[in-house]
C-alpha atoms as a PDB file:
ATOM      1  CA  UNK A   1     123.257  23.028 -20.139  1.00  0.00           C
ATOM      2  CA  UNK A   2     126.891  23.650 -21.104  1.00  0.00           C
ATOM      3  CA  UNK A   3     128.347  23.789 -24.311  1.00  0.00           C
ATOM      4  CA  UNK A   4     131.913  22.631 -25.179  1.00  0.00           C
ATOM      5  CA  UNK A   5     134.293  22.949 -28.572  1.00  0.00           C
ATOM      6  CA  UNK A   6     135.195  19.320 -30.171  1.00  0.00           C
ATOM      7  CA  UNK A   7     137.401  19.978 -32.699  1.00  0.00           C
ATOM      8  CA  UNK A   8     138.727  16.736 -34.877  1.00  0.00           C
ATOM      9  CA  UNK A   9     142.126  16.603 -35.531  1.00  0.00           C
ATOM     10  CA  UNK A  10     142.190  15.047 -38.800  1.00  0.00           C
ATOM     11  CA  UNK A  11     139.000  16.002 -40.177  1.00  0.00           C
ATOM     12  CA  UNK A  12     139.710  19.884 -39.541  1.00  0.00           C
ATOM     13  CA  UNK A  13     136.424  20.154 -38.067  1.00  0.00           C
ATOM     14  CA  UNK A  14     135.071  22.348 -35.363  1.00  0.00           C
ATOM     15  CA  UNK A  15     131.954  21.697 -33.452  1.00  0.00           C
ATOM     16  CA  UNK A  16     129.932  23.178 -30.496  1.00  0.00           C
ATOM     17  CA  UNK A  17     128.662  20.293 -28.491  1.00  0.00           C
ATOM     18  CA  UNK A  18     126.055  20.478 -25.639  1.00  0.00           C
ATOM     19  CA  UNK A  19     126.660  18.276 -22.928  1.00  0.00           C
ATOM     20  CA  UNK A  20     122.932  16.958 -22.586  1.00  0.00           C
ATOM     21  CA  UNK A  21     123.594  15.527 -26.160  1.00  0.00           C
ATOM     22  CA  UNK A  22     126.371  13.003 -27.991  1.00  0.00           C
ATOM     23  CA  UNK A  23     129.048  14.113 -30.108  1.00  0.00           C
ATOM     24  CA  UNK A  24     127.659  11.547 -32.998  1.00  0.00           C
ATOM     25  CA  UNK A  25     124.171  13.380 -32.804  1.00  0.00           C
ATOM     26  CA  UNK A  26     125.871  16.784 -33.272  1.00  0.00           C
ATOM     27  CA  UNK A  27     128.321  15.778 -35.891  1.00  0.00           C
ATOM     28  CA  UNK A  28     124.994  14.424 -38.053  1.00  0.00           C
ATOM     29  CA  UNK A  29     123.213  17.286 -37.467  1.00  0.00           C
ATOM     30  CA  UNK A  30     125.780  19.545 -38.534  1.00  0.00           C
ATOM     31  CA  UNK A  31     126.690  17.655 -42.062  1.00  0.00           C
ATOM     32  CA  UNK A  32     129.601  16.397 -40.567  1.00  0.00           C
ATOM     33  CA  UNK A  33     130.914  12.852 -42.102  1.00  0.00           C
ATOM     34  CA  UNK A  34     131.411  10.779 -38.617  1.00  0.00           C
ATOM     35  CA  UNK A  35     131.522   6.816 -39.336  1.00  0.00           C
ATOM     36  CA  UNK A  36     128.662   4.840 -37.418  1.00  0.00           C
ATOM     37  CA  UNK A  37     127.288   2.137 -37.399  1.00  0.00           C
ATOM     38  CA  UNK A  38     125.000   0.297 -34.780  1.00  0.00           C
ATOM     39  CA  UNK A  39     124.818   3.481 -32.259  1.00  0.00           C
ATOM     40  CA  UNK A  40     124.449   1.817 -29.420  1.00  0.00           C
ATOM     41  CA  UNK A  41     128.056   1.685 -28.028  1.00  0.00           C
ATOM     42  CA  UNK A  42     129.217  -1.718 -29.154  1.00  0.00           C
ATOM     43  CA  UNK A  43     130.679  -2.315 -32.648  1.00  0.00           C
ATOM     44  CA  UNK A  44     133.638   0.629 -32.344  1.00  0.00           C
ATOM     45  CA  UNK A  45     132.831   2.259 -35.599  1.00  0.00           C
ATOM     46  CA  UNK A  46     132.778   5.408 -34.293  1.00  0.00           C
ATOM     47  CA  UNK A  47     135.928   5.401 -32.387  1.00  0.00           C
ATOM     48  CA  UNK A  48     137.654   8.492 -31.669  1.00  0.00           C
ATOM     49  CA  UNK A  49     141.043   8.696 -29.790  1.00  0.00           C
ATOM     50  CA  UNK A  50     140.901  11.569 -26.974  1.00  0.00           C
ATOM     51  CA  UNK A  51     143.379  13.619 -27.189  1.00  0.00           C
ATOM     52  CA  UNK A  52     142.733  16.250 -25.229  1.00  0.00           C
ATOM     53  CA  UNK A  53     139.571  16.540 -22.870  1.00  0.00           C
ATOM     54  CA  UNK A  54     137.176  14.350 -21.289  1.00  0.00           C
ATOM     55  CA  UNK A  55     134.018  12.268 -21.768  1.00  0.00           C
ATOM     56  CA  UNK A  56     131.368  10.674 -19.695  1.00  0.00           C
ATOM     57  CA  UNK A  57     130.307   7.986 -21.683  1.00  0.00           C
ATOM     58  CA  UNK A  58     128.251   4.830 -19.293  1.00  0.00           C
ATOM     59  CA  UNK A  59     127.010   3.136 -21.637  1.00  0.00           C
ATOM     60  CA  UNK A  60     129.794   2.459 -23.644  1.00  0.00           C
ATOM     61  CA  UNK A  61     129.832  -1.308 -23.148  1.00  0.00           C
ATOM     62  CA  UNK A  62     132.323  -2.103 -26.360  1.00  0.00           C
ATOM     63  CA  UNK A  63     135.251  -0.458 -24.584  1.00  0.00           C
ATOM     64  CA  UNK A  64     137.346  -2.174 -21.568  1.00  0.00           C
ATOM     65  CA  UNK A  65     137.978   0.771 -18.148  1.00  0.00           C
ATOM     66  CA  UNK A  66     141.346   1.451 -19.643  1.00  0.00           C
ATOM     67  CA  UNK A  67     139.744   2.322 -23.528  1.00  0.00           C
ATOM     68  CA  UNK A  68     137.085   4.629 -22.311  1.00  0.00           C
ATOM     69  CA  UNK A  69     139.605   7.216 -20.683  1.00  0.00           C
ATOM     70  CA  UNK A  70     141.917   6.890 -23.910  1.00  0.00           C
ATOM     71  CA  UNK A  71     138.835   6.495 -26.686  1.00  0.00           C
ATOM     72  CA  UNK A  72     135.444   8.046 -27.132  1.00  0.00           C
ATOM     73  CA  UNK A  73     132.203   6.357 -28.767  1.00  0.00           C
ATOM     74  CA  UNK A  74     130.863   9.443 -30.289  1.00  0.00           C
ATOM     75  CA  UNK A  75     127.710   7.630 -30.503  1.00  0.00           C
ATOM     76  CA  UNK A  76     127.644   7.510 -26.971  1.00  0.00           C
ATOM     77  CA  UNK A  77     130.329  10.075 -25.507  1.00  0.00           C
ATOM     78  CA  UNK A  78     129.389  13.418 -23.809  1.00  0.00           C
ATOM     79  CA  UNK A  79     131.709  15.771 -24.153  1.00  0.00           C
ATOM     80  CA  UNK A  80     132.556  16.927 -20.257  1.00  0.00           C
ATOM     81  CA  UNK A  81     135.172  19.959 -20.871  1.00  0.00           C
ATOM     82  CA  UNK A  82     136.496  21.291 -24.099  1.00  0.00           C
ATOM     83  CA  UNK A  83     137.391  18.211 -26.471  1.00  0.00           C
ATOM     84  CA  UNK A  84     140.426  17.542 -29.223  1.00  0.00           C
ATOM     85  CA  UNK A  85     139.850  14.163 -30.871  1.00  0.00           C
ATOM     86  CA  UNK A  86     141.123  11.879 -33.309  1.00  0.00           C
ATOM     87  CA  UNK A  87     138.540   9.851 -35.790  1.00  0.00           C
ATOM     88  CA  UNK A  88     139.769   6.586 -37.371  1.00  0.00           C
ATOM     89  CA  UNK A  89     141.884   5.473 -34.420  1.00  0.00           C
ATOM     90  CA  UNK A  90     140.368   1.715 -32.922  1.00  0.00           C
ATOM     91  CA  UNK A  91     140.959   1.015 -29.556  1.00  0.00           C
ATOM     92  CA  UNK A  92     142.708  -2.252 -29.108  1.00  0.00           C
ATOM     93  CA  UNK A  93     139.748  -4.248 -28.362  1.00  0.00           C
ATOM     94  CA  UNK A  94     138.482  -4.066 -31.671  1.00  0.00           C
ATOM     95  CA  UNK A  95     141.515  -6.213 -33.123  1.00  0.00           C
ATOM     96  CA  UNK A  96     140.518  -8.903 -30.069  1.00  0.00           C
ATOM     97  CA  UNK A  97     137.040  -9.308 -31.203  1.00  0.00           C
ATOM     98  CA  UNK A  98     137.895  -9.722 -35.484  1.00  0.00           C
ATOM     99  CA  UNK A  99     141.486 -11.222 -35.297  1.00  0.00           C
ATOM    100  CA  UNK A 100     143.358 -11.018 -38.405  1.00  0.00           C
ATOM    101  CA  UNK A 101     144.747 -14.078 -40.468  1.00  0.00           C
ATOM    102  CA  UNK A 102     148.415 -13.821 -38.811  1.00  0.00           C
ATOM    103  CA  UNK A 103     146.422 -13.729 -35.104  1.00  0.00           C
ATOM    104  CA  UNK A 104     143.576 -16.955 -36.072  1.00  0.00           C
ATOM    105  CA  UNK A 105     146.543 -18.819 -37.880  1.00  0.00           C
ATOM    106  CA  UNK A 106     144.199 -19.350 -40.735  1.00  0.00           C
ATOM    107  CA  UNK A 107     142.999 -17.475 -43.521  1.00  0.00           C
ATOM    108  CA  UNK A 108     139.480 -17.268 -44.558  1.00  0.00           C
ATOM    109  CA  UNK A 109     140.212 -16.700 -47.846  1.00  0.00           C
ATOM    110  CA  UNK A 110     141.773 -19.717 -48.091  1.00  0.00           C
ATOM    111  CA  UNK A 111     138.767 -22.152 -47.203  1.00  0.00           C
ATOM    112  CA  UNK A 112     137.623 -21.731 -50.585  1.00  0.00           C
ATOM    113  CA  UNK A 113     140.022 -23.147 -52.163  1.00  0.00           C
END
């Protein structure tokens, strides 16, 4: 077993992560605040952009080849080296899958009118 330092950017957080377990599962067992939601590697909540570092992360079926070397699901993600990430940064997929007014060309809000 190895351990590795994820540190988050914006959260000013610094964590020592094992890499038999997932960055999600330490961050809740240290107290720290990391958004989730169905922790199984599909809805994006717990996005995180990779800054620096890398990830093995298999059975992270919500991100496309390209996402999961720029994006981690913490939920899922192992850190494999030394890790610098990002929280609240969505991969682009996410916008494909919950398209906004502008992108549907209608608005939702309108059909109750």
């Amino acid at each position: 077993m190895t351990e590795y330092t994820v540190e988050f950017v914006n959260m000013d957080v610094e964590l020592t992560v094992s890499d038999k377990e997932t960055i999600l599962s330490s961050c809740l067992d240290e107290g720290v605040a990391q958004e989730f939601s169905c922790r199984v590697g599909m809805c994006l909540a717990c996005s995180a952009r990779i800054i620096e570092g890398e990830v093995t992360q298999p059975a992270a079926r919500g991100l496309t080849e390209k996402e999961r070397e720029e994006y981690a699901l913490t939920c899922m993600a192992r850190p494999q080296s030394d890790l610098v990430l990002e929280t609240g940064v969505y991969p682009p997929s996410i916008e494909q899958d919950h398209p906004t007014p502008d992108e549907s060309g209608s608005d939702p809000a309108a059909a109750d009118d």
